[in-house]
PDB file of N, CA and C in Angstrom:
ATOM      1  N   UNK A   1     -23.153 169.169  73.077  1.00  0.00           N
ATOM      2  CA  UNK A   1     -22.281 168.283  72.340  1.00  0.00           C
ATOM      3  C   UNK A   1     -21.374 169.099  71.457  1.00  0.00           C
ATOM      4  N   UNK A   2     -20.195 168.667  71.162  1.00  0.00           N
ATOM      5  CA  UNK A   2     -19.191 169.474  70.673  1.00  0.00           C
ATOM      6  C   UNK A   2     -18.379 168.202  69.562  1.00  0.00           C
ATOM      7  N   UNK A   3     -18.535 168.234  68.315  1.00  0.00           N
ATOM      8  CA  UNK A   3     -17.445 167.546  67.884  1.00  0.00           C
ATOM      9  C   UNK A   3     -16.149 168.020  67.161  1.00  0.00           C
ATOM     10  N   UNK A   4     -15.219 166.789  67.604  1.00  0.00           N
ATOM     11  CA  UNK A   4     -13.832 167.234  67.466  1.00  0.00           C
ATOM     12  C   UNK A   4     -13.273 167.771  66.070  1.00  0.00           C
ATOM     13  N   UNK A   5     -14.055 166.920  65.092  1.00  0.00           N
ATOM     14  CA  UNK A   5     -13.878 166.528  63.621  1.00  0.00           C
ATOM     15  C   UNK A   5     -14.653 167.999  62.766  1.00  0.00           C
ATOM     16  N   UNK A   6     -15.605 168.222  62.962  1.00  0.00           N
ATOM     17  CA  UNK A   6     -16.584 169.453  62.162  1.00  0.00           C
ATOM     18  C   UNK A   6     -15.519 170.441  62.590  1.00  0.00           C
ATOM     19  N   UNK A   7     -15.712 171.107  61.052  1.00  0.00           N
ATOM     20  CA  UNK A   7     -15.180 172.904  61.031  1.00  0.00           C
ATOM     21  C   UNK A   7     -15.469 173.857  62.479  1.00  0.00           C
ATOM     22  N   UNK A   8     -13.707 174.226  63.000  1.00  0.00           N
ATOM     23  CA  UNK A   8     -14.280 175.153  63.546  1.00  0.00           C
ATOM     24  C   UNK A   8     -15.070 174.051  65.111  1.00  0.00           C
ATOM     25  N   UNK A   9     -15.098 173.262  65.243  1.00  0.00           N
ATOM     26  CA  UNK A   9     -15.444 172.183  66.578  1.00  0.00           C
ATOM     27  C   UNK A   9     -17.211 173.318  67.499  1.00  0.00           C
ATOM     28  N   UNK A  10     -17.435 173.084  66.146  1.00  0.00           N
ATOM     29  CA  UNK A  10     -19.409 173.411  66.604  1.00  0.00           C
ATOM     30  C   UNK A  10     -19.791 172.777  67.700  1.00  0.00           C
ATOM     31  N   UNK A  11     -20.743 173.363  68.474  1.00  0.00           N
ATOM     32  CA  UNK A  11     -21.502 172.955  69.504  1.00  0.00           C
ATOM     33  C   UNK A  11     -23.045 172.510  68.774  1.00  0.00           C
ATOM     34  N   UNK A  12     -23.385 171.594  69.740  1.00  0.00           N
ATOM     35  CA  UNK A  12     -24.874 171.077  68.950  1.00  0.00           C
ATOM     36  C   UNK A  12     -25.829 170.620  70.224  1.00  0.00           C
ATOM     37  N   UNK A  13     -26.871 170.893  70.603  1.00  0.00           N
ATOM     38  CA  UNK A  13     -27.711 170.306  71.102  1.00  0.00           C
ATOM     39  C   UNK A  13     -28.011 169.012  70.593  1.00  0.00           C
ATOM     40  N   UNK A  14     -27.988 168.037  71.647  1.00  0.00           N
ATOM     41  CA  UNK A  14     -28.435 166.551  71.612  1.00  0.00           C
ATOM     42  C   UNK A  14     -28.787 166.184  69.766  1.00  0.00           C
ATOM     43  N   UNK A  15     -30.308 166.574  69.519  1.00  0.00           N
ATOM     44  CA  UNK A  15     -31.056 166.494  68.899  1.00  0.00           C
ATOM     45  C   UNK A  15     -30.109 166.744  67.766  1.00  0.00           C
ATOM     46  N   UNK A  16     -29.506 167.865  67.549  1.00  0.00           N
ATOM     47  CA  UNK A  16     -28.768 168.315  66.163  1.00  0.00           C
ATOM     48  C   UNK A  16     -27.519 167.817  65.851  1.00  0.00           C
ATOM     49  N   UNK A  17     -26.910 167.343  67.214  1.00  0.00           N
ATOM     50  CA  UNK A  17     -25.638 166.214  67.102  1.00  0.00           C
ATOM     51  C   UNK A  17     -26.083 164.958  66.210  1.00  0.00           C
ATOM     52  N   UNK A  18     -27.203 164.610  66.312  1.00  0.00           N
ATOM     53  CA  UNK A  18     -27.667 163.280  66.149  1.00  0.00           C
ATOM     54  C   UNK A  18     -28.071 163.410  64.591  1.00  0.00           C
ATOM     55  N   UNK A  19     -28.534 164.574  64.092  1.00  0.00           N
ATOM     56  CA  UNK A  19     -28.795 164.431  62.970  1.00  0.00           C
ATOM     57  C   UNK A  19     -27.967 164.699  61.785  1.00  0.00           C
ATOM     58  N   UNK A  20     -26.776 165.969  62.583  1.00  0.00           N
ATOM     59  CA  UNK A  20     -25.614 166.261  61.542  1.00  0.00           C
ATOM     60  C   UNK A  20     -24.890 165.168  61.617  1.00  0.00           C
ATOM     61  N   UNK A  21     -24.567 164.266  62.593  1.00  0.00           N
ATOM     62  CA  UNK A  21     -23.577 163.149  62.042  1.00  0.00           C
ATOM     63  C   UNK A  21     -24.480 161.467  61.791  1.00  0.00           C
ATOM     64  N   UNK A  22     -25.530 161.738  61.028  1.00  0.00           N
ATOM     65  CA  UNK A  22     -25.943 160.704  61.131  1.00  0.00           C
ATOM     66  C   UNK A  22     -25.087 160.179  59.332  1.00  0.00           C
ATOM     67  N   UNK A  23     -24.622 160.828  58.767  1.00  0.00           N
ATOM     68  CA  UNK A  23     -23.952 160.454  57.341  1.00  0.00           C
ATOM     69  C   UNK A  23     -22.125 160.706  58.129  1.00  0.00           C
ATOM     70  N   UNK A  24     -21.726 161.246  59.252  1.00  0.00           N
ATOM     71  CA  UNK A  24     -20.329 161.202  59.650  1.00  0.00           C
ATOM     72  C   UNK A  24     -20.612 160.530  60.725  1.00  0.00           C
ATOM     73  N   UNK A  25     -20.413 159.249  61.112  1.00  0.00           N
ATOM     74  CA  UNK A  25     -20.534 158.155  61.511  1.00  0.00           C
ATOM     75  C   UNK A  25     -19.433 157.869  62.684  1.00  0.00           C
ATOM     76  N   UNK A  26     -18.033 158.154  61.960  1.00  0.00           N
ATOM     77  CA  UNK A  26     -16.459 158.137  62.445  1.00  0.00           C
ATOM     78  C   UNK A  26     -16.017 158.972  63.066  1.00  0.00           C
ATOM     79  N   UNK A  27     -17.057 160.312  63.378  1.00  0.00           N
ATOM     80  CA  UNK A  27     -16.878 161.575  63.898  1.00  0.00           C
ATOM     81  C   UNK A  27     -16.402 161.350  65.649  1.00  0.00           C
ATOM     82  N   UNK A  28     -15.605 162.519  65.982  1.00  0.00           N
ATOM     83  CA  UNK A  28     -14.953 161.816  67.544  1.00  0.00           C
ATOM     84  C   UNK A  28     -16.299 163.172  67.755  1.00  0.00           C
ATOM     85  N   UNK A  29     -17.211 162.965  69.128  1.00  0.00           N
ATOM     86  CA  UNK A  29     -17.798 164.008  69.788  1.00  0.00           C
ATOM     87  C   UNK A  29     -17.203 164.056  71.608  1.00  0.00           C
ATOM     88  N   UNK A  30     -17.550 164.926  72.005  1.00  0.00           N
ATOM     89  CA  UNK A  30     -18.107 165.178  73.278  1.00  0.00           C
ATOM     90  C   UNK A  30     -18.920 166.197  73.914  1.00  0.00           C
ATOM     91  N   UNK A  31     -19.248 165.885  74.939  1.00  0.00           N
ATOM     92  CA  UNK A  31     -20.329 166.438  75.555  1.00  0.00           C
ATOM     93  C   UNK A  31     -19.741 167.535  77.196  1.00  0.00           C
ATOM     94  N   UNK A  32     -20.877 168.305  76.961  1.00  0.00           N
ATOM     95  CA  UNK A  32     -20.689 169.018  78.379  1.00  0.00           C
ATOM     96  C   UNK A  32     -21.008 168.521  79.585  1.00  0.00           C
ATOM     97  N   UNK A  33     -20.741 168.560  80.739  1.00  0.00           N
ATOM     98  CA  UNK A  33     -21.506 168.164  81.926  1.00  0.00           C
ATOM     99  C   UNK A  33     -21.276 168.784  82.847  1.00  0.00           C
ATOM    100  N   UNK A  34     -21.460 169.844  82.557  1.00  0.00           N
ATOM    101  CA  UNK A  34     -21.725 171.315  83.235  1.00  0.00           C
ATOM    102  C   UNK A  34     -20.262 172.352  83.231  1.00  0.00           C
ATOM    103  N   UNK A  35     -19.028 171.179  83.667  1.00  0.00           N
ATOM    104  CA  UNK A  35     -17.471 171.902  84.193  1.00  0.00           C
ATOM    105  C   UNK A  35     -16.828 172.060  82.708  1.00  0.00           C
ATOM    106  N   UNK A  36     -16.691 171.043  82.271  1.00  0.00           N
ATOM    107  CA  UNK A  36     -15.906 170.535  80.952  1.00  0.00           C
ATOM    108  C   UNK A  36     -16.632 169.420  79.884  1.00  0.00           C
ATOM    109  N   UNK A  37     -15.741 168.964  79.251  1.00  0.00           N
ATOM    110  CA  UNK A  37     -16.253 168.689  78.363  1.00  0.00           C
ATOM    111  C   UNK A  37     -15.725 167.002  77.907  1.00  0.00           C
ATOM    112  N   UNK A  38     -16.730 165.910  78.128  1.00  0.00           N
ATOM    113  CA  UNK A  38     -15.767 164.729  78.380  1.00  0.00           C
ATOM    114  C   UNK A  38     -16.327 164.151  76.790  1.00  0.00           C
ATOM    115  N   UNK A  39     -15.471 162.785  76.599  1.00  0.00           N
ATOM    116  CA  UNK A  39     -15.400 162.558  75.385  1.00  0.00           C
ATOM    117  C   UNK A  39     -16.235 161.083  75.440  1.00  0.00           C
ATOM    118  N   UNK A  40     -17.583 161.078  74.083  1.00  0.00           N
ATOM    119  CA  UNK A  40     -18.012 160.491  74.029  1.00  0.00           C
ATOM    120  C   UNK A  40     -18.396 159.994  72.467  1.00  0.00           C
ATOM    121  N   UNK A  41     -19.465 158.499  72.592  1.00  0.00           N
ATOM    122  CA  UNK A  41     -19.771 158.123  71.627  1.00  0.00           C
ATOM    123  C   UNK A  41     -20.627 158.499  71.048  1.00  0.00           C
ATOM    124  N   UNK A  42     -20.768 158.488  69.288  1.00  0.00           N
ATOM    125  CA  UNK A  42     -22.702 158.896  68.890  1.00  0.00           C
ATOM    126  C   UNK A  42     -23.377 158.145  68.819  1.00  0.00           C
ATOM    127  N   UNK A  43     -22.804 157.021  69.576  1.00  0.00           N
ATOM    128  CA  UNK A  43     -24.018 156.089  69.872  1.00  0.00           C
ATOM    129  C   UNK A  43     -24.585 156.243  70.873  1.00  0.00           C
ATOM    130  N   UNK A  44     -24.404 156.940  71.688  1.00  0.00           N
ATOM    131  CA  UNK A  44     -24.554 157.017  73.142  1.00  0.00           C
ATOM    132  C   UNK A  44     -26.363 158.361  72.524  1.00  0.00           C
ATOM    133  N   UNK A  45     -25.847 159.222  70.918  1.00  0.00           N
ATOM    134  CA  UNK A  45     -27.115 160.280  70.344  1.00  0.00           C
ATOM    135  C   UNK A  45     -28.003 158.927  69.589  1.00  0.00           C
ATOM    136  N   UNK A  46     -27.650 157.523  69.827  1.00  0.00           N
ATOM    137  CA  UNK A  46     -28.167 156.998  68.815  1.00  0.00           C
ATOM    138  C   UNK A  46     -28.344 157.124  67.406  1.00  0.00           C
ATOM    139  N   UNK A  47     -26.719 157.215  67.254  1.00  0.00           N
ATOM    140  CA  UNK A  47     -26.368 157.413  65.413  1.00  0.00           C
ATOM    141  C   UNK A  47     -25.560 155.814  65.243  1.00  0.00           C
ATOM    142  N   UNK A  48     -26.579 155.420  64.417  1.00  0.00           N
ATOM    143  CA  UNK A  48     -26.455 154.334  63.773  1.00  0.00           C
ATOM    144  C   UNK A  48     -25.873 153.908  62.249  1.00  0.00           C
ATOM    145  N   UNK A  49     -24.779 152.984  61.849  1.00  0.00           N
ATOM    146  CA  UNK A  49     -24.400 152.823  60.610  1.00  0.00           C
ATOM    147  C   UNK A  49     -25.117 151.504  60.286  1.00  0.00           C
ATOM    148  N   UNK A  50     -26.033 151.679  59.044  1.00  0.00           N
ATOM    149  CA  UNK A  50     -26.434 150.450  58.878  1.00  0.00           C
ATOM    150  C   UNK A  50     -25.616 150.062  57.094  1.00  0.00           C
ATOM    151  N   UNK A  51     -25.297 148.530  57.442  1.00  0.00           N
ATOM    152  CA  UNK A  51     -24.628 148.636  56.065  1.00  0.00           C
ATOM    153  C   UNK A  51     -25.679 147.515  54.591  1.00  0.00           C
ATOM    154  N   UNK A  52     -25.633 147.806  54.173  1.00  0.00           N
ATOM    155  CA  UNK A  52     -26.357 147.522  52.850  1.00  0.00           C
ATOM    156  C   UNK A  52     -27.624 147.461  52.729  1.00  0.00           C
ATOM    157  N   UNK A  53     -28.641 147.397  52.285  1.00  0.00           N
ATOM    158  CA  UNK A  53     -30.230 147.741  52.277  1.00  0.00           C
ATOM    159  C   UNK A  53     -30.190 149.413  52.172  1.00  0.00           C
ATOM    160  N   UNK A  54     -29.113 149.976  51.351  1.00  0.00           N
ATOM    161  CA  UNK A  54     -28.948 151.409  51.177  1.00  0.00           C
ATOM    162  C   UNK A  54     -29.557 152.371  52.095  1.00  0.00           C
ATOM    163  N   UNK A  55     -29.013 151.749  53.204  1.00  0.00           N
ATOM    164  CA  UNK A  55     -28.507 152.248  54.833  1.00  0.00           C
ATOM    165  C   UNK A  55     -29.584 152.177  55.262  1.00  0.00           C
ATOM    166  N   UNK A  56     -30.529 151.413  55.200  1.00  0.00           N
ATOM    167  CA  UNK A  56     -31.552 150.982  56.191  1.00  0.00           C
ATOM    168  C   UNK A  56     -31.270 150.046  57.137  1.00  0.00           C
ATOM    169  N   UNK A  57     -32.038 150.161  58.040  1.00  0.00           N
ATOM    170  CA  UNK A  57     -32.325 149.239  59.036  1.00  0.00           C
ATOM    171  C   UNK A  57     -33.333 147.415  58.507  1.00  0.00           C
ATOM    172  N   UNK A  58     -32.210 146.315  58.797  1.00  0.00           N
ATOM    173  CA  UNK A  58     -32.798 145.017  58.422  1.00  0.00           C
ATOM    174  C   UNK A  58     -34.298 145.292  58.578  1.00  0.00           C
TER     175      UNK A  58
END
């Protein structure tokens, strides 16, 4: 995973995509699939915005 938005457009394994943007929400990512690099959602890492209950889940 690669996002567009972070310094410098870092690479992240699954796992570390999911946890550095779990507070950058709005972040554009994409992913490898082996050739290039296509453009996807972090919902797709299961990064979730929850709004009020001071960002919990209902």
């Amino acid at each position: 995973w690669c996002c567009l938005d972070c310094l410098a457009g870092r690479a992240f394994c699954s796992h570390c995509c999911h946890k550095e943007h779990l507070r950058h929400p709005l972040h554009r990512v994409e992913f490898w699939n082996g050739t290039h690099f296509i453009s996807a959602w972090l919902r797709e890492l299961h990064v979730r915005l929850y709004l009020g209950h001071e960002g919990l889940q209902c």
